[in-house]
C-alpha atoms as a PDB file:
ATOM      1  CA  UNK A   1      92.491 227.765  -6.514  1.00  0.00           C
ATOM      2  CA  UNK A   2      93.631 226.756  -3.183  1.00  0.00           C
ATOM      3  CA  UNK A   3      90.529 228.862  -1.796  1.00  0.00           C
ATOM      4  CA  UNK A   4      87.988 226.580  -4.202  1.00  0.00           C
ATOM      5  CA  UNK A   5      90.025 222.862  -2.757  1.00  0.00           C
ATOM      6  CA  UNK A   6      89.409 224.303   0.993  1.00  0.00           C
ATOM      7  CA  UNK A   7      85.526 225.115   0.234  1.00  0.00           C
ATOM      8  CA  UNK A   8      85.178 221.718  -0.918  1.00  0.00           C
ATOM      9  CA  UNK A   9      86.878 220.184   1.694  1.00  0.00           C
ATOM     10  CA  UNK A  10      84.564 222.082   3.714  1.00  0.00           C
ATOM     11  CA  UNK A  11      81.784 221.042   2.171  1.00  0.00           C
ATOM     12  CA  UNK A  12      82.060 217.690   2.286  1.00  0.00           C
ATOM     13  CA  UNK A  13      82.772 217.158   5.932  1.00  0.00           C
ATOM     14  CA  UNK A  14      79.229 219.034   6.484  1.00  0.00           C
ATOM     15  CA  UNK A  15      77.510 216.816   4.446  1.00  0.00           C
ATOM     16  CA  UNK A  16      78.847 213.532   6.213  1.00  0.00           C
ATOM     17  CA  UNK A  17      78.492 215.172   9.692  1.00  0.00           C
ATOM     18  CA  UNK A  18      74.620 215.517   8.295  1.00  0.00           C
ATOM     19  CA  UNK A  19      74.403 211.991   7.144  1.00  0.00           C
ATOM     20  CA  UNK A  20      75.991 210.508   9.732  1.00  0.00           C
ATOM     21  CA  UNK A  21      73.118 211.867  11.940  1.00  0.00           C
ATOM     22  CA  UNK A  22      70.163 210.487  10.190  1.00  0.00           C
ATOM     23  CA  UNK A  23      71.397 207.112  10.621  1.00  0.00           C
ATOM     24  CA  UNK A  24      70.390 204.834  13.289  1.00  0.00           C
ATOM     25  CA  UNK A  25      72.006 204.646  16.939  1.00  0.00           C
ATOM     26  CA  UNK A  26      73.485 201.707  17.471  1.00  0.00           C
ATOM     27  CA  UNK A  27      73.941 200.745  21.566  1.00  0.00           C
ATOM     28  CA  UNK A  28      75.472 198.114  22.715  1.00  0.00           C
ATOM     29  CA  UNK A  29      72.829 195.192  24.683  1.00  0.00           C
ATOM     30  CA  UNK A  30      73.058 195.045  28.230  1.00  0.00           C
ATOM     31  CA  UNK A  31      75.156 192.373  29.540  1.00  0.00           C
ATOM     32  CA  UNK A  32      73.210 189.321  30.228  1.00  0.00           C
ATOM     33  CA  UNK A  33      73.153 187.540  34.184  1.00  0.00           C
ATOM     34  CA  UNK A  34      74.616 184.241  33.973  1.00  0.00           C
ATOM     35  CA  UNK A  35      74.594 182.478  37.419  1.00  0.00           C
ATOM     36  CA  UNK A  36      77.394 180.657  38.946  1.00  0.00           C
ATOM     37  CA  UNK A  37      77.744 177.170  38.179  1.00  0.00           C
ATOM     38  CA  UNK A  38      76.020 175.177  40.924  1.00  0.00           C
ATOM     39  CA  UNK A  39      78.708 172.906  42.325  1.00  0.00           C
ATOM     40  CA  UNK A  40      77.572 169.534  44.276  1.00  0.00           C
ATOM     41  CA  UNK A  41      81.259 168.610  45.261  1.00  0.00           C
ATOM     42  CA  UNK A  42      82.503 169.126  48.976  1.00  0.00           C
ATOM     43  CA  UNK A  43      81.511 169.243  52.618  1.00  0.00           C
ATOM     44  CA  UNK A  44      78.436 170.292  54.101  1.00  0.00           C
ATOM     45  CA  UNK A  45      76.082 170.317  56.821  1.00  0.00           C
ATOM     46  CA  UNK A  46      72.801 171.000  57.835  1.00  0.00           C
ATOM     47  CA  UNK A  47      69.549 170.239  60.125  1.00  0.00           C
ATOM     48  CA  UNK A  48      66.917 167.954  60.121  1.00  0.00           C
ATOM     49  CA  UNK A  49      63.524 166.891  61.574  1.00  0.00           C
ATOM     50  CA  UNK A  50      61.000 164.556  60.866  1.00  0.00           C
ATOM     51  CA  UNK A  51      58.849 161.834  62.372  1.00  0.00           C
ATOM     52  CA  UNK A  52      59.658 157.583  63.182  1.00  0.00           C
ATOM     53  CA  UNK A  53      56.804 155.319  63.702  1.00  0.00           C
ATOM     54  CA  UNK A  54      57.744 152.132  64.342  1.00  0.00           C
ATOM     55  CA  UNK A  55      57.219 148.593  62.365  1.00  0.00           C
ATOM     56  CA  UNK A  56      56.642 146.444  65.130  1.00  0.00           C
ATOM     57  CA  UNK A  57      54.395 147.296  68.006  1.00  0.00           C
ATOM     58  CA  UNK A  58      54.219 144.678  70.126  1.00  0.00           C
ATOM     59  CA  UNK A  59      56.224 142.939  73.109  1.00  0.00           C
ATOM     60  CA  UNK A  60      55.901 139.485  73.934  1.00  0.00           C
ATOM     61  CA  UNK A  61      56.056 138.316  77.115  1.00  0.00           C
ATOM     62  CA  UNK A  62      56.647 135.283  78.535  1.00  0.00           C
ATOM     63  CA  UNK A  63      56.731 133.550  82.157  1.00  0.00           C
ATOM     64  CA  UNK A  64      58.039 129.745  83.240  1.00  0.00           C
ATOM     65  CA  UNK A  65      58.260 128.486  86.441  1.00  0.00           C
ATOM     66  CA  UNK A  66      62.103 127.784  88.016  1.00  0.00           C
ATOM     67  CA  UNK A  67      61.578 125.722  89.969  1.00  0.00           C
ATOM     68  CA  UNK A  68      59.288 121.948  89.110  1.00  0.00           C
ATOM     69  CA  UNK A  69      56.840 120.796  92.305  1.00  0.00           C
ATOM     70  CA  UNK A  70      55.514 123.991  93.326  1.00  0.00           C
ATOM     71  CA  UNK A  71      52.131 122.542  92.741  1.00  0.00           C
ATOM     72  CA  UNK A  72      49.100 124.599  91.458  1.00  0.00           C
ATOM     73  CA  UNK A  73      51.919 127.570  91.207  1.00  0.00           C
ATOM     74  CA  UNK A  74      53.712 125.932  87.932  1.00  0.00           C
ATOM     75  CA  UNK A  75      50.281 126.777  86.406  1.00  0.00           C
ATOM     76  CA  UNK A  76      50.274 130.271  87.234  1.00  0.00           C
ATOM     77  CA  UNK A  77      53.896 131.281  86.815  1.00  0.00           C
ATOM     78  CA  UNK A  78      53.723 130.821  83.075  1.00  0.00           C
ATOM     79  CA  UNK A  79      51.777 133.605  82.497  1.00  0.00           C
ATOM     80  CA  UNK A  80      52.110 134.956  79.154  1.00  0.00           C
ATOM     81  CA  UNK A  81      51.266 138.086  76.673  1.00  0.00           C
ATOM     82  CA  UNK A  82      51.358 140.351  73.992  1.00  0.00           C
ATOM     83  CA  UNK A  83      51.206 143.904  74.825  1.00  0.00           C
ATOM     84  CA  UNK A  84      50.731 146.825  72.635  1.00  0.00           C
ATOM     85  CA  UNK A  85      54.201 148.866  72.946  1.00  0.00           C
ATOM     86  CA  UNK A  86      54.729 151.584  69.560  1.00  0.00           C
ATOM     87  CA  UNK A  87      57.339 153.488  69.573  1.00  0.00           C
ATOM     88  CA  UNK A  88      56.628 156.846  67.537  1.00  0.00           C
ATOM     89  CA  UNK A  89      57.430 160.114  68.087  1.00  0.00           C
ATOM     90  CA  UNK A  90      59.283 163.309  66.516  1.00  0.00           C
ATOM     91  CA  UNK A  91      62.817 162.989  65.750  1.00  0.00           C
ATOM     92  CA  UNK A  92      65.306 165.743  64.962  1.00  0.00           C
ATOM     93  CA  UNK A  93      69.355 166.205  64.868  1.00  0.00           C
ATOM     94  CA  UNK A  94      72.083 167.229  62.808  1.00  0.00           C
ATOM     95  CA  UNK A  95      74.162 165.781  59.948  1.00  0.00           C
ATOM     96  CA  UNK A  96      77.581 166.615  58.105  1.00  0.00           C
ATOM     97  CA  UNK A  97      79.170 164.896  55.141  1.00  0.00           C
ATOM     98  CA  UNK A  98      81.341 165.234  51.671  1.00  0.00           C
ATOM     99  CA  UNK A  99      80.030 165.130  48.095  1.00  0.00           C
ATOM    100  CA  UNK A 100      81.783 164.325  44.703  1.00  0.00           C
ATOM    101  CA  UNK A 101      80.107 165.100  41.730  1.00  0.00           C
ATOM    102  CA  UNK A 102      81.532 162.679  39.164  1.00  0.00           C
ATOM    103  CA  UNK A 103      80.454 162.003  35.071  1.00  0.00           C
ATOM    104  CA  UNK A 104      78.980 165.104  34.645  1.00  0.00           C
ATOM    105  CA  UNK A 105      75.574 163.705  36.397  1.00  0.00           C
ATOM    106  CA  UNK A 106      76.138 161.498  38.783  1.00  0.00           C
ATOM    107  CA  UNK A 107      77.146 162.455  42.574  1.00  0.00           C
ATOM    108  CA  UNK A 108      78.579 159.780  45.162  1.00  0.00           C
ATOM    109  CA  UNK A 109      79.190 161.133  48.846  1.00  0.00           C
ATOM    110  CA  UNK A 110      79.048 159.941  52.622  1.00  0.00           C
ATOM    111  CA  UNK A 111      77.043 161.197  55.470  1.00  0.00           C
ATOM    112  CA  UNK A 112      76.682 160.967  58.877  1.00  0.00           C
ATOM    113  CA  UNK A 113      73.862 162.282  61.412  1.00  0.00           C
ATOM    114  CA  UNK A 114      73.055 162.255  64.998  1.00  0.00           C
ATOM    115  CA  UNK A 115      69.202 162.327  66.542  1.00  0.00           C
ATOM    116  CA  UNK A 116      67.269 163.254  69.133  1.00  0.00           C
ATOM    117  CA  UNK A 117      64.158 160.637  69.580  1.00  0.00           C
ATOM    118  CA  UNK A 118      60.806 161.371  71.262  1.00  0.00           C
ATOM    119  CA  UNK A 119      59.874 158.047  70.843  1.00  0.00           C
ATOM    120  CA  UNK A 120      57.936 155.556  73.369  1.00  0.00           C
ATOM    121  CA  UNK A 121      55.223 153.608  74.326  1.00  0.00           C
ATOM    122  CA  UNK A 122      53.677 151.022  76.469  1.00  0.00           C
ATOM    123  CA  UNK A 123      51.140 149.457  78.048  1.00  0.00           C
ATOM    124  CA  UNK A 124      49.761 148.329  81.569  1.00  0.00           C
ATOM    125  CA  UNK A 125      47.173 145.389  82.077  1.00  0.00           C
ATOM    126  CA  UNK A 126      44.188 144.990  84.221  1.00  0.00           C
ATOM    127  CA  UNK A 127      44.899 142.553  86.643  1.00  0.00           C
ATOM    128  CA  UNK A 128      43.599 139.443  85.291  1.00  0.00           C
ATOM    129  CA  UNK A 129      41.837 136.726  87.448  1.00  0.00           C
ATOM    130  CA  UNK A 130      42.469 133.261  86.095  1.00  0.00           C
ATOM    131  CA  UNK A 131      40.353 130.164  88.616  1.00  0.00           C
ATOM    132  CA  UNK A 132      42.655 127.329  89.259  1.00  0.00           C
ATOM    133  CA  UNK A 133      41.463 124.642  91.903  1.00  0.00           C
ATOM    134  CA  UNK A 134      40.500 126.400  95.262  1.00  0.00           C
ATOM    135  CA  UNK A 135      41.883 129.511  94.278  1.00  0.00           C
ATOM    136  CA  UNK A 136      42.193 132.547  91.845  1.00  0.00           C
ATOM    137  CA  UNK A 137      45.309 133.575  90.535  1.00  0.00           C
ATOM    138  CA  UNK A 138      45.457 137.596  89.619  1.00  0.00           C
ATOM    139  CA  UNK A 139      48.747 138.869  87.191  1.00  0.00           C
ATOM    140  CA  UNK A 140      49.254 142.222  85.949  1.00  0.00           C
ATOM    141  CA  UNK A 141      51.833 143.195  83.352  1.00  0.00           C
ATOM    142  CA  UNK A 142      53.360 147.064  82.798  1.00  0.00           C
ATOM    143  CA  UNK A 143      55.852 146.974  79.794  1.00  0.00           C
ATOM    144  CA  UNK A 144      57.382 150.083  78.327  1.00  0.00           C
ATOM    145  CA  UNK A 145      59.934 150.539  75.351  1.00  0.00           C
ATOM    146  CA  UNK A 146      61.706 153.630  74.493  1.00  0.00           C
ATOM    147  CA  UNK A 147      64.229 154.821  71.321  1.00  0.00           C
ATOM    148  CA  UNK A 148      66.012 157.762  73.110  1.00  0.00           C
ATOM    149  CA  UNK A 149      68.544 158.711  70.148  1.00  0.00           C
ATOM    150  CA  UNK A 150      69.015 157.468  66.575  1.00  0.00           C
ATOM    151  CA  UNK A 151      72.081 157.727  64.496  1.00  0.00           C
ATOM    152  CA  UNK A 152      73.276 156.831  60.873  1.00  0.00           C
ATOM    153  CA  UNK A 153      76.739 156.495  58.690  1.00  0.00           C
ATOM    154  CA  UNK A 154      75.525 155.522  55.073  1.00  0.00           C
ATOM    155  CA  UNK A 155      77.474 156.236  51.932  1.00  0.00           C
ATOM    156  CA  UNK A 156      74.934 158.268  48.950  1.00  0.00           C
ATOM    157  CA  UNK A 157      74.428 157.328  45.145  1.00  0.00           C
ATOM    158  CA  UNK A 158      72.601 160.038  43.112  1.00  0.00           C
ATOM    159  CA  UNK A 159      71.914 161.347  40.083  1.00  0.00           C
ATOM    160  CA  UNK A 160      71.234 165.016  38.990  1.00  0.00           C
ATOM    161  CA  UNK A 161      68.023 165.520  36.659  1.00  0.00           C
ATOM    162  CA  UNK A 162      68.787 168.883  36.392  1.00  0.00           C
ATOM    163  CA  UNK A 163      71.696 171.064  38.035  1.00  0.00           C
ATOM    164  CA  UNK A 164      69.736 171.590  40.870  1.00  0.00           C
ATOM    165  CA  UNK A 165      67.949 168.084  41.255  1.00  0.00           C
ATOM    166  CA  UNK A 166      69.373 165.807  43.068  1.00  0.00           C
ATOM    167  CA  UNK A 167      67.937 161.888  43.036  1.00  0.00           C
ATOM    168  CA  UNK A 168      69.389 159.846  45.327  1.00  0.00           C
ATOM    169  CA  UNK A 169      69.510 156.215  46.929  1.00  0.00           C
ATOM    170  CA  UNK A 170      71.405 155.486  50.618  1.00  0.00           C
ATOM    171  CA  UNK A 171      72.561 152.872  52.730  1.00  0.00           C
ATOM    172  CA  UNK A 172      75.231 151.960  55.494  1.00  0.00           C
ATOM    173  CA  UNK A 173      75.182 151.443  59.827  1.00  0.00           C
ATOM    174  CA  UNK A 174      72.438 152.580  62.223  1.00  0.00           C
ATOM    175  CA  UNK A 175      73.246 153.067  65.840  1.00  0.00           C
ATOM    176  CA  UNK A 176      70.249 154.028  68.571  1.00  0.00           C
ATOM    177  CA  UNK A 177      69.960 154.024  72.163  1.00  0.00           C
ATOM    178  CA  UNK A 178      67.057 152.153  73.498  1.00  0.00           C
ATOM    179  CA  UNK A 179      65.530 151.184  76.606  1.00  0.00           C
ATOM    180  CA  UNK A 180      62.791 148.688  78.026  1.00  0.00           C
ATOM    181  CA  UNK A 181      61.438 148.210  80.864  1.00  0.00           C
ATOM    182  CA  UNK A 182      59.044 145.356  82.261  1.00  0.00           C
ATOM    183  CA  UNK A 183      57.168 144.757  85.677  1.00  0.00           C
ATOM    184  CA  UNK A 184      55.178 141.815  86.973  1.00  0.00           C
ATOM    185  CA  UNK A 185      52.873 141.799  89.760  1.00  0.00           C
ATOM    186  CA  UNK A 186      51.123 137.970  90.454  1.00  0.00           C
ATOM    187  CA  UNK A 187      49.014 136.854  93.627  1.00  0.00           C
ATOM    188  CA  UNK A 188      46.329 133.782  94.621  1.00  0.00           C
ATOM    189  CA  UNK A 189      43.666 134.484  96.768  1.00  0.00           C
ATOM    190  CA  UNK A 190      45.244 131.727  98.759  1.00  0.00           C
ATOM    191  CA  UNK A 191      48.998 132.031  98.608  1.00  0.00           C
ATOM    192  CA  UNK A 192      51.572 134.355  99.014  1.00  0.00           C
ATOM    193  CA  UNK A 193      52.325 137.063  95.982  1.00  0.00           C
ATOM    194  CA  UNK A 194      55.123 137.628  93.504  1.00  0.00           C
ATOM    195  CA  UNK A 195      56.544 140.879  92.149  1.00  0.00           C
ATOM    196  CA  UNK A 196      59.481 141.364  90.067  1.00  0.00           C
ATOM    197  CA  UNK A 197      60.772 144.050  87.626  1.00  0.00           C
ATOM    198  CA  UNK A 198      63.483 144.723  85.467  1.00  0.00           C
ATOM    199  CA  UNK A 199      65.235 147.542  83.173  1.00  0.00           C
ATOM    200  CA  UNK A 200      67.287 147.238  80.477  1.00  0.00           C
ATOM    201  CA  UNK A 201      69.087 150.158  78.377  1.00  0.00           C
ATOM    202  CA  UNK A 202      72.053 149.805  75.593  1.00  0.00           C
ATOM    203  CA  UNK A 203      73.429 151.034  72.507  1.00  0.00           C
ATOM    204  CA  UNK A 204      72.561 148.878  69.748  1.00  0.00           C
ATOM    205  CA  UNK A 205      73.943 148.405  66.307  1.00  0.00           C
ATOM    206  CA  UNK A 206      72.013 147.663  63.072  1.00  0.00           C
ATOM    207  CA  UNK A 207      71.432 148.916  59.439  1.00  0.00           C
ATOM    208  CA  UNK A 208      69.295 151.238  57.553  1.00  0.00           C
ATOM    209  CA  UNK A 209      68.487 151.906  54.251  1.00  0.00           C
ATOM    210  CA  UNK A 210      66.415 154.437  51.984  1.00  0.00           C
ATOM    211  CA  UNK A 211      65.740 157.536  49.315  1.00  0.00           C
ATOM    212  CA  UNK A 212      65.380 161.220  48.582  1.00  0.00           C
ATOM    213  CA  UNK A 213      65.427 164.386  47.096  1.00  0.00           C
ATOM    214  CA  UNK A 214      67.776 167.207  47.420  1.00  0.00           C
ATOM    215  CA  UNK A 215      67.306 170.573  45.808  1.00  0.00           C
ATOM    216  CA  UNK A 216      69.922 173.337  45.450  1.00  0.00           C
ATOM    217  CA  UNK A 217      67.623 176.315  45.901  1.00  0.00           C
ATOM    218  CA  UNK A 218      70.380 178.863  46.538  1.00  0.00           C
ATOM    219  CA  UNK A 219      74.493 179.132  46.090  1.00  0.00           C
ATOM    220  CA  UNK A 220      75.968 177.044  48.731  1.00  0.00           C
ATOM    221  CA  UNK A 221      71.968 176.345  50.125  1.00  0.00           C
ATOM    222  CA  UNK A 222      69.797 173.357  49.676  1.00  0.00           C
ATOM    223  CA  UNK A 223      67.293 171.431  51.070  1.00  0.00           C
ATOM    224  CA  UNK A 224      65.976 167.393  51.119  1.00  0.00           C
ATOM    225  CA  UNK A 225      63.264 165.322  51.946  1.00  0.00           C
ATOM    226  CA  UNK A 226      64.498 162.218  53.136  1.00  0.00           C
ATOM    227  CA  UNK A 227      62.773 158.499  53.915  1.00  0.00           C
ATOM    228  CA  UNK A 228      65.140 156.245  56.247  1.00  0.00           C
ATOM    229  CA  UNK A 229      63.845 152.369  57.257  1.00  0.00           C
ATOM    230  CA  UNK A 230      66.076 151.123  60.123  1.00  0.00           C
ATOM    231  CA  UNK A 231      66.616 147.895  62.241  1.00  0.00           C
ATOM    232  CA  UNK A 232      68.958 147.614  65.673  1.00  0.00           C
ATOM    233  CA  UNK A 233      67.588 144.490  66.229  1.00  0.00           C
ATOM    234  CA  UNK A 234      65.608 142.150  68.490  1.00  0.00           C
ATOM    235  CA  UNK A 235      66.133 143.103  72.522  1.00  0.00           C
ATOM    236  CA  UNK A 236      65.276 140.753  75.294  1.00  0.00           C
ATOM    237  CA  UNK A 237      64.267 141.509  78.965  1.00  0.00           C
ATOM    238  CA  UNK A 238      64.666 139.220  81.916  1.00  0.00           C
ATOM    239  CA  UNK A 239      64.048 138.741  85.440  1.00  0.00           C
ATOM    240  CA  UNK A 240      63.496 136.039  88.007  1.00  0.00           C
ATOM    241  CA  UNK A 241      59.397 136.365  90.355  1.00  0.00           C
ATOM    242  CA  UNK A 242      59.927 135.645  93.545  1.00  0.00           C
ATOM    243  CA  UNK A 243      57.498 134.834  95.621  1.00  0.00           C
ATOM    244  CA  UNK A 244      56.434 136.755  99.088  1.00  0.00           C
ATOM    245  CA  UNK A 245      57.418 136.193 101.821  1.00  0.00           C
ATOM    246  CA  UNK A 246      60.732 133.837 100.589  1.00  0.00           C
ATOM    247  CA  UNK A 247      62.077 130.612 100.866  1.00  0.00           C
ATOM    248  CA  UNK A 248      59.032 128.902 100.057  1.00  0.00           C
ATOM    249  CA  UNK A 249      60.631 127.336  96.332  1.00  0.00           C
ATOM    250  CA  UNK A 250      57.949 129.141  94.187  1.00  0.00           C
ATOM    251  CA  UNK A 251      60.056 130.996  91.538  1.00  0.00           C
ATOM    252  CA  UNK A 252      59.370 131.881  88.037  1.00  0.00           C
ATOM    253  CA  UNK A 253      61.344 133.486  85.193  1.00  0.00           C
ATOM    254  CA  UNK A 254      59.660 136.909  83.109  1.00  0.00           C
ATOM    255  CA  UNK A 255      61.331 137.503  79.698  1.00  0.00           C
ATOM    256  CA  UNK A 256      59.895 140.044  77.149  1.00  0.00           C
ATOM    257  CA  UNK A 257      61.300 140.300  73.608  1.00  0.00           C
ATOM    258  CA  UNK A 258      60.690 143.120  71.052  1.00  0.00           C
ATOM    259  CA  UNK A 259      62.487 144.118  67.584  1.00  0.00           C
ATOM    260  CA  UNK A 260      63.673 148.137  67.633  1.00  0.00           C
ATOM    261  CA  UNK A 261      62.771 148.581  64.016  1.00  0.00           C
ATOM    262  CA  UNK A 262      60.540 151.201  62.145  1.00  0.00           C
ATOM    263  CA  UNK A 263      61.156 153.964  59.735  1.00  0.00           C
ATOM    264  CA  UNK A 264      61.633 158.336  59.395  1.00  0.00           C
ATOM    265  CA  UNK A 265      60.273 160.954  57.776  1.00  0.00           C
ATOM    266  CA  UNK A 266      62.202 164.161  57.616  1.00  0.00           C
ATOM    267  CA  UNK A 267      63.385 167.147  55.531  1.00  0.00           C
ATOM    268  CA  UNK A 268      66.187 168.929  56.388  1.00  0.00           C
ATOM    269  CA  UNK A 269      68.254 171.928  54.844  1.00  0.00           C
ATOM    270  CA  UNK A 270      72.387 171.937  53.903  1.00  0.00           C
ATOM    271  CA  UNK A 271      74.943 174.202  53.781  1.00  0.00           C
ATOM    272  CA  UNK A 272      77.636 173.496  51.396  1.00  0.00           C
ATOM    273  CA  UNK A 273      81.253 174.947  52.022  1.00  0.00           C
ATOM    274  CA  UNK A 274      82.132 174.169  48.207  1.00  0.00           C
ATOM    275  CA  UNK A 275      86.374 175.036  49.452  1.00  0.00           C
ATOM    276  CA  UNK A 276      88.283 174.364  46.522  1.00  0.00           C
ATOM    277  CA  UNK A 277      85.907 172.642  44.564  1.00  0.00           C
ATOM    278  CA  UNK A 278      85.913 173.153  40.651  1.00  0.00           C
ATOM    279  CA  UNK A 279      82.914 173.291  38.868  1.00  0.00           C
ATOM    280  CA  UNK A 280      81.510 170.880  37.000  1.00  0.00           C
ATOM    281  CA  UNK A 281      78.549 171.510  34.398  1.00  0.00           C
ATOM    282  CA  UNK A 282      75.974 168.786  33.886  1.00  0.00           C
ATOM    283  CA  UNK A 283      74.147 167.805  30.746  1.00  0.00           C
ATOM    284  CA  UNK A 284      70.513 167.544  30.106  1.00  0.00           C
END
């Protein structure tokens, strides 16, 4: 009896060991690569380079005489002119700043950058014979303008189309070293001549405003294409012509006057530090 119970025993674990092996494998899927969240939030910093052109092209100048009673001099001491001057050229610095990704899609930050400018231009006149009375009076103008460094602290508004697209609008202070420079060289066939010159440099103070893309392309790794419009303001350039040799009361006043305004191109690439910053995942 207990011989027949064992067989049976014995036969049914064969038969499920057979059944079992006509069945179907079953593996389990391979794990599937999720990538890390792409987080906005926290300080970065990058390059850029680009190209400014300038909005205004132009210097004005303008002459008066000093001093009243110099004759047929008052005449030609108020020379005047407009003289071609752009001021374009490649530009290319550096820029850090701090993002905070806020609302899911939206992104508010500040950033500041520093630029190298290979901007200038100028121009030099003929000299320019104007008859007056028994004589001829000859002036010749050389103005030149320059932007030697541009920089920028604006505060960013974007918003994310996707978690790597980055919208944004940005504003603040524009800061830029500029210089001009003006000479005037004025004779008569008959009198004695007048030269005069004068350079001016500073740091001026303005605004600037503008747009662009950013795109995360890689953890911690983006890049931007960027379009600035800035204004330091209008400059002025004086100097007093006197007349060779002296003491003979014919003085005259040069002033030129241009506006340092224009507007950059550039794209530039970020790295983000991301140090301590949680994620945060948008919604499309």
């Amino acid at each position: 009896m207990k011989k027949s119970i064992l067989a049976t025993a014995a036969l049914a674990v064969s038969a499920g060991t057979a059944l079992a092996a006509d069945l179907p494998s079953r593996k389990a899927p391979p794990p599937v690569y999720v990538p890390p969240p792409v987080i906005w939030t926290g300080f970065y910093v990058g390059l850029n380079a680009g190209y400014a052109f300038s909005n205004n092209n132009n210097q004005l100048v303008t002459s008066a005489p000093l001093l009243p009673g110099a004759g047929i001099f008052t005449w030609a001491l108020s020379a005047n002119a407009v003289l071609p001057a752009q001021n374009n050229g490649f530009i290319g610095g550096g820029q850090a700043g701090y993002n905070w990704q806020f609302a899911r899609n939206f992104l508010v930050g500040v950033e500041a950058d520093i630029q190298g400018v290979a901007a200038g231009g100028g121009s030099r006149t003929a000299l320019t014979g104007v008859p007056f009375a028994a004589t001829v009076f000859f002036t010749a103008y050389d103005a030149r303008r320059n932007l030697d460094y541009l920089g920028t602290v604006r505060g960013r508004l974007g918003f994310l189309f996707t978690p790597t697209l980055l919208v944004y609008g940005t504003g603040g202070l524009a800061y830029g070293g500029i210089r001009n420079d003006l000479g005037l060289f004025q004779f008569s066939t008959t009198a004695p001549f007048g030269v005069g010159a004068s350079s001016y440099s500073d740091t001026r103070v303005g605004w600037t405003a503008g747009g662009g893309f950013e795109w995360m392309f890689w953890p911690n790794w983006s890049a931007k294409v960027e379009y600035l419009y800035y204004d330091l303001g209008r400059v002025t350039n004086a100097f007093a012509l006197i007349r060779v040799p002296p003491g003979i009361g014919l003085y005259g006043a040069t002033q030129s006057a241009d506006r340092f305004n224009g507007n950059i191109v550039r794209a530039g690439v970020n790295y983000h530090f991301n140090w301590g910053a949680p994620p945060i995942l948008a919604s499309y």
